[in-house]
Each structure stands twice: as structure tokens, then as C-alpha cells.
N, C-alpha and C. Protein backbone atom coordinates (compact mmCIF):
# COMPACT_ATOMS: atom_id res chain seq x y z
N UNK A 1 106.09 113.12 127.86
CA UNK A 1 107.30 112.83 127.12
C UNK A 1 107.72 111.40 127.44
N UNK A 2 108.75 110.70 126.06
CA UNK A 2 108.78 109.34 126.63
C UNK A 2 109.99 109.19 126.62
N UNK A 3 111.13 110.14 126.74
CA UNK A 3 112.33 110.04 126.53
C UNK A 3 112.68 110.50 128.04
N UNK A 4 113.73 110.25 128.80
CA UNK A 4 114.05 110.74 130.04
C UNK A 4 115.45 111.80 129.16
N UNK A 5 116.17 111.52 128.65
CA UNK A 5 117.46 112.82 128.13
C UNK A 5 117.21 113.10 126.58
N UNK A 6 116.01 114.04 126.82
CA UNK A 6 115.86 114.72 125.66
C UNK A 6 116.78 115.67 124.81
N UNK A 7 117.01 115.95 123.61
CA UNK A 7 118.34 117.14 123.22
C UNK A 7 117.91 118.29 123.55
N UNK A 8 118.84 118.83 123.77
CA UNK A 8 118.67 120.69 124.23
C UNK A 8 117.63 121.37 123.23
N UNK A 9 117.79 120.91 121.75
CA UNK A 9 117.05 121.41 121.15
C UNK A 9 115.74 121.40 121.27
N UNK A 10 115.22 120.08 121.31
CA UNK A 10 113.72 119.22 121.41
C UNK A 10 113.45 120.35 123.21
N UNK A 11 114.12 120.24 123.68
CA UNK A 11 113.48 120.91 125.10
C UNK A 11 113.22 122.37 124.99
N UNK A 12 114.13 123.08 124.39
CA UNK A 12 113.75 124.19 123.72
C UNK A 12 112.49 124.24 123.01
N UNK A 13 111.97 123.35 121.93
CA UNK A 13 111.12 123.61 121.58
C UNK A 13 109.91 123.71 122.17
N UNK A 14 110.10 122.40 122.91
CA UNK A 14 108.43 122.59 123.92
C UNK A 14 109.00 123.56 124.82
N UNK A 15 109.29 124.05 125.48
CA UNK A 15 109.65 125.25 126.01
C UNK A 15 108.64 126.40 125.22
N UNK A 16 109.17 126.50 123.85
CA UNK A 16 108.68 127.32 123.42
C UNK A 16 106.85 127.38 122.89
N UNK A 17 105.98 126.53 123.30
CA UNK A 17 104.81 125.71 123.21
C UNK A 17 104.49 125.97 124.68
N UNK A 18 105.13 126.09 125.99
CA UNK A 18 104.90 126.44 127.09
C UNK A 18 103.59 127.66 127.52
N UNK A 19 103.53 128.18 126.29
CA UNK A 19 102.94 129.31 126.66
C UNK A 19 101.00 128.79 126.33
N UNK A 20 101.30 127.80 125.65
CA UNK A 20 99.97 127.19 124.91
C UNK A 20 99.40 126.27 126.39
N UNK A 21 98.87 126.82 127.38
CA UNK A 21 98.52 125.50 128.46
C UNK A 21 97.63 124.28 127.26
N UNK A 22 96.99 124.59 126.67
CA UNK A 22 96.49 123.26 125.97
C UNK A 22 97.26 122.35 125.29
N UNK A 23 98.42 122.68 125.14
CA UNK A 23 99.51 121.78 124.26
C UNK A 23 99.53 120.54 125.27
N UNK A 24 99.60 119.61 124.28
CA UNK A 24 99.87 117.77 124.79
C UNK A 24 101.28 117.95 123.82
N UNK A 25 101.96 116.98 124.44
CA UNK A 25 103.62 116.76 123.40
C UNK A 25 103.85 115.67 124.38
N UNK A 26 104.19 114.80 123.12
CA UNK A 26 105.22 113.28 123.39
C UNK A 26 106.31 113.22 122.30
N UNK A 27 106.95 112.70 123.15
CA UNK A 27 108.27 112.42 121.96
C UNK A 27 108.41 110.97 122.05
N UNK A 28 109.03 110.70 120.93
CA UNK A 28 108.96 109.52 120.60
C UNK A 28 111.00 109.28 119.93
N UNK A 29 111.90 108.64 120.58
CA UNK A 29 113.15 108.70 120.30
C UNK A 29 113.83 107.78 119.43
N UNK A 30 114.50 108.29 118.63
CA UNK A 30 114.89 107.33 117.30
C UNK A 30 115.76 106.10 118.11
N UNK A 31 115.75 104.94 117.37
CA UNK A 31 116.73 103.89 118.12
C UNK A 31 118.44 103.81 118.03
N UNK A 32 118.48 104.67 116.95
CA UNK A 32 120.07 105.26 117.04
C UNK A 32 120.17 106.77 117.09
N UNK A 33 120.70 107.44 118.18
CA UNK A 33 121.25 108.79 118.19
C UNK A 33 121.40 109.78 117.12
N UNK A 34 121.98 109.17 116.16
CA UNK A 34 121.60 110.01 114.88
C UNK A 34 120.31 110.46 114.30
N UNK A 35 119.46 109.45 114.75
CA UNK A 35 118.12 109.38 114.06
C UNK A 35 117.12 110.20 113.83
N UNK A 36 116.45 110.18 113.76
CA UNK A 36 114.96 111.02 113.61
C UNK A 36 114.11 110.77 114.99
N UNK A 37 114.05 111.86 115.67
CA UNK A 37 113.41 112.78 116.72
C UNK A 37 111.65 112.60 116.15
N UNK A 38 110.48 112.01 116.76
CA UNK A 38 109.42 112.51 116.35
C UNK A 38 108.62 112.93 117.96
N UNK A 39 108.07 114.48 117.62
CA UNK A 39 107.31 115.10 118.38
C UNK A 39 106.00 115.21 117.96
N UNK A 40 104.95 114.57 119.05
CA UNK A 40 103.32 114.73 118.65
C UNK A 40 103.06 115.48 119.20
N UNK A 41 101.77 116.59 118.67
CA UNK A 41 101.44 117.47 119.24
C UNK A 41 99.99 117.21 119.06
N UNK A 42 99.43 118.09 120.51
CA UNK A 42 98.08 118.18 120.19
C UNK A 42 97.63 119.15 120.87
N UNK A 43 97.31 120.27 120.01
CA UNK A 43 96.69 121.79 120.89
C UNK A 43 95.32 122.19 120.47
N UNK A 44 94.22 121.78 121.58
CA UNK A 44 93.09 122.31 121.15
C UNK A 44 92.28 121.08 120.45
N UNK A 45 92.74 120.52 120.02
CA UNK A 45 91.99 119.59 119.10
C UNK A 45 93.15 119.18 117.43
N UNK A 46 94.19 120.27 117.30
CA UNK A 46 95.35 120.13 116.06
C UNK A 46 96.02 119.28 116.45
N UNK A 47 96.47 118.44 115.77
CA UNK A 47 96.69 117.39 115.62
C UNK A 47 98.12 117.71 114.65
N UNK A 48 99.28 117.32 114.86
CA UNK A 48 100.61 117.63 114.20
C UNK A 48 101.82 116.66 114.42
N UNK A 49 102.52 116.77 113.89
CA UNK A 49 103.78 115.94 113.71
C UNK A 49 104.88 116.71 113.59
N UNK A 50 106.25 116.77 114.40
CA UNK A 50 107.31 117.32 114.02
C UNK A 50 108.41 116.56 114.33
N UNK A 51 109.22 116.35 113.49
CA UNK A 51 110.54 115.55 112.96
C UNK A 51 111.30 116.41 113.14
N UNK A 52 112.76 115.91 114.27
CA UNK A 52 113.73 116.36 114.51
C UNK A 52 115.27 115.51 114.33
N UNK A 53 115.89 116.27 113.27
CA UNK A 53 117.00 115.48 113.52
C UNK A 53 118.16 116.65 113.81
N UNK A 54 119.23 116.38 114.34
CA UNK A 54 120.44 117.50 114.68
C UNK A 54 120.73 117.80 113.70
N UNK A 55 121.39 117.16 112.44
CA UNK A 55 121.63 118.01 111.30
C UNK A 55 121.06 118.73 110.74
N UNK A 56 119.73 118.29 110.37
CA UNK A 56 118.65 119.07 110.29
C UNK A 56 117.58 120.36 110.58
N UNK A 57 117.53 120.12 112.03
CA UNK A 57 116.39 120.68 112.63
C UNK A 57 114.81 120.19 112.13
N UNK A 58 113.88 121.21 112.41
CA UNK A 58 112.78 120.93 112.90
C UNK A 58 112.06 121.23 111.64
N UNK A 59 111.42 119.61 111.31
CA UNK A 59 110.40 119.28 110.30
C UNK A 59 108.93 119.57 110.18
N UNK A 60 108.06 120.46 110.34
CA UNK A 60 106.75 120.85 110.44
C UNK A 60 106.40 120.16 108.95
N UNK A 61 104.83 119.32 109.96
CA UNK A 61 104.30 118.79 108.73
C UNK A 61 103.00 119.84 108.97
N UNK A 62 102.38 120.31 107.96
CA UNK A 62 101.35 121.46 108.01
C UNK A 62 100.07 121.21 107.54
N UNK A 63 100.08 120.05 106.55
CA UNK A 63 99.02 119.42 105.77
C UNK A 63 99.26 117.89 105.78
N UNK A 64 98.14 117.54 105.96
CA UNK A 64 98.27 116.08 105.81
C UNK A 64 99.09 115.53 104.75
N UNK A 65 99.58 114.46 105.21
CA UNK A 65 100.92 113.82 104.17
C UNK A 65 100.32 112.66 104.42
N UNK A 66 100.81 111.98 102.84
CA UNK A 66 100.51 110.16 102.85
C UNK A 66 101.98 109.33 103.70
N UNK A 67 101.66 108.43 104.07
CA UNK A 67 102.99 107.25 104.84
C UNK A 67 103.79 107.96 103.88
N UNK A 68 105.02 107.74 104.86
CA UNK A 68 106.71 108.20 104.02
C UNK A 68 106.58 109.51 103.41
N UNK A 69 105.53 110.49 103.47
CA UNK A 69 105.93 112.10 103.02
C UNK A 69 107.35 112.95 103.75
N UNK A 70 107.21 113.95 103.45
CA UNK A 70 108.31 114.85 104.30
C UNK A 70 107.92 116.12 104.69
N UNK A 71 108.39 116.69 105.77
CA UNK A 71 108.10 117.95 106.41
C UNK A 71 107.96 119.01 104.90
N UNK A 72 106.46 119.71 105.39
CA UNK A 72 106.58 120.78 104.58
C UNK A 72 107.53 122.14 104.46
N UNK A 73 107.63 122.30 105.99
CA UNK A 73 108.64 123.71 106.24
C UNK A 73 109.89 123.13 107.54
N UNK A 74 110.82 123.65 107.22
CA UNK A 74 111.99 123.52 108.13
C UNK A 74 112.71 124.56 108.48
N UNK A 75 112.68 124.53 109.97
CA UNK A 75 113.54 125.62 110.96
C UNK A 75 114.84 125.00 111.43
N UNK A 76 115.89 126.09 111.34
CA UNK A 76 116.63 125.68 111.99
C UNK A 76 116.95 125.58 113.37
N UNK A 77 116.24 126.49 114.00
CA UNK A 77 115.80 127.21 116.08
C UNK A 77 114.64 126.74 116.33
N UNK A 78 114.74 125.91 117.59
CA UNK A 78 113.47 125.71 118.42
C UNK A 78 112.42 126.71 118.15
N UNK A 79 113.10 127.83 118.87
CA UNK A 79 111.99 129.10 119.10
C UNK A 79 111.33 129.70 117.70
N UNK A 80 111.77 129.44 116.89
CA UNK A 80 111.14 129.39 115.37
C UNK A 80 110.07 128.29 114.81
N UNK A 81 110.71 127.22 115.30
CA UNK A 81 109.67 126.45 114.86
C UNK A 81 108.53 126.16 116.06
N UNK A 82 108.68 126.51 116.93
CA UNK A 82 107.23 126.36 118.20
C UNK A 82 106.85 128.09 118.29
N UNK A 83 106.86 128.95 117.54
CA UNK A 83 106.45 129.95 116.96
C UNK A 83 105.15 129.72 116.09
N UNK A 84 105.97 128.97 114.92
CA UNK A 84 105.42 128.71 114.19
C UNK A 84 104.55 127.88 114.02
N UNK A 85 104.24 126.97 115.17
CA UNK A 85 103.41 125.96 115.42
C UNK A 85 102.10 126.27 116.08
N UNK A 86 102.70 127.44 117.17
CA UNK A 86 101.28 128.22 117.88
C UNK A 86 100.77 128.79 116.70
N UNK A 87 101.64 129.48 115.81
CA UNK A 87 100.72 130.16 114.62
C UNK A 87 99.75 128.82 114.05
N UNK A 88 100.29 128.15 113.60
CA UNK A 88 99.55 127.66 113.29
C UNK A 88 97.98 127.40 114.31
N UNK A 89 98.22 126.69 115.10
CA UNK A 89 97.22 126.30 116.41
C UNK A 89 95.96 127.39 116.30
N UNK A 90 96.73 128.74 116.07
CA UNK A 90 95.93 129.93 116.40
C UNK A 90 94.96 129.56 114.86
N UNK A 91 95.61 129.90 113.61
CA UNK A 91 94.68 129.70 112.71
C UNK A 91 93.32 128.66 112.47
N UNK A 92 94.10 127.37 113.36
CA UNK A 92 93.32 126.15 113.32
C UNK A 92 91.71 126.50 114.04
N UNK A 93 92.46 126.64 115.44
CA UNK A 93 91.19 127.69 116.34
C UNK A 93 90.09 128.37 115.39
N UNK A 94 90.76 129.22 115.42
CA UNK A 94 90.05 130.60 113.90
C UNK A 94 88.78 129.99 113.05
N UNK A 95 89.68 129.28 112.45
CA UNK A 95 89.09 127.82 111.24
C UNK A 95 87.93 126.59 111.54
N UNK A 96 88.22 126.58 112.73
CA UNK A 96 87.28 125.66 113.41
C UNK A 96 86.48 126.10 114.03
N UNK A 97 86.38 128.07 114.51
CA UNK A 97 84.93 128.69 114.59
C UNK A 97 83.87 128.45 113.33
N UNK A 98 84.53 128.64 112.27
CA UNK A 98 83.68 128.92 111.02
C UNK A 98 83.01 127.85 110.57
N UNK A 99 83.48 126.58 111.08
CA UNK A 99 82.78 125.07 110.79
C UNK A 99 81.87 124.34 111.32
């Protein structure tokens, strides 16, 4: 991580990714407080992006996006969206036996 006072939320989330020992996560912190939160992930070899802002919540990008796209699915709870991220991870796994 490259932030020393991460938001409750963002810590929650990797919290919830805790269970994945292969998970890598960096955060990367917007230059104004309001801003946009970006979390890299890397489990296994998946490769992901998630955008956090407080008003918002948590931006899962799921498919590759061109520069300047936007999150495909949005949670409003940590524990929902790093749910939903191992799901994913798990399918990726799956997907990458068959190749």
C-alpha cells in the first residue's frame, strides 16, 4: 500500500481479499480528498483495477476498458465488492486451466 491513512472503507475492502494469500494490492491516493481512490490488484496472475470514491463506492472494472472508460459494476460495501472480486479471481483461475 502507498497511502499511510487509508479510508475505513478501502481497508475494509482489502480486509475482505485477506482471505486470498495470493492477492498483491496497492493503492494509489487521489491528490484531493474528494478524489478518486485507485486500488491495483493482482491475484494469481488477474490483473484488475478498482476505483473508489466516498460518494460513490467501489468501481470494479471486469473487462478491459480503453483510457478514460468507467467501472463496469458498482458496490456500495467493501465486503461486497472484495466478494465479488475473489469471484471473480476464482473464475479467472477456472479459465486459465482451459488455456
Amino acid at each position: 500500500m502507498t497511502h499511510p491513512a487509508l479510508p475505513k472503507d478501502i481497508v475494509e475492502f482489502i480486509d475482505a481479499l485477506r482471505s486470498e494469500a495470493a492477492a498483491a494490492v496497492e493503492v494509489d491516493a487521489p491528490s484531493k480528498p474528494e478524489g478518486e481512490w485507485w486500488i491495483d490488484l493482482e491475484i494469481d496472475g488477474m490483473h484488475s483495477n478498482v476505483l473508489w470514491q466516498k460518494s460513490l463506492g467501489f468501481g470494479l472494472y471486469v473487462r478491459e476498458n480503453g483510457f478514460g472508460g468507467r467501472p463496469q459494476e458498482i458496490y456500495r460495501k467493501a465486503a461486497e465488492a472484495g466478494a465479488r472480486v475473489l469471484q471473480l479471481a476464482a473464475q479467472w483461475r477456472k479459465d486459465a486451466k482451459f488455456h
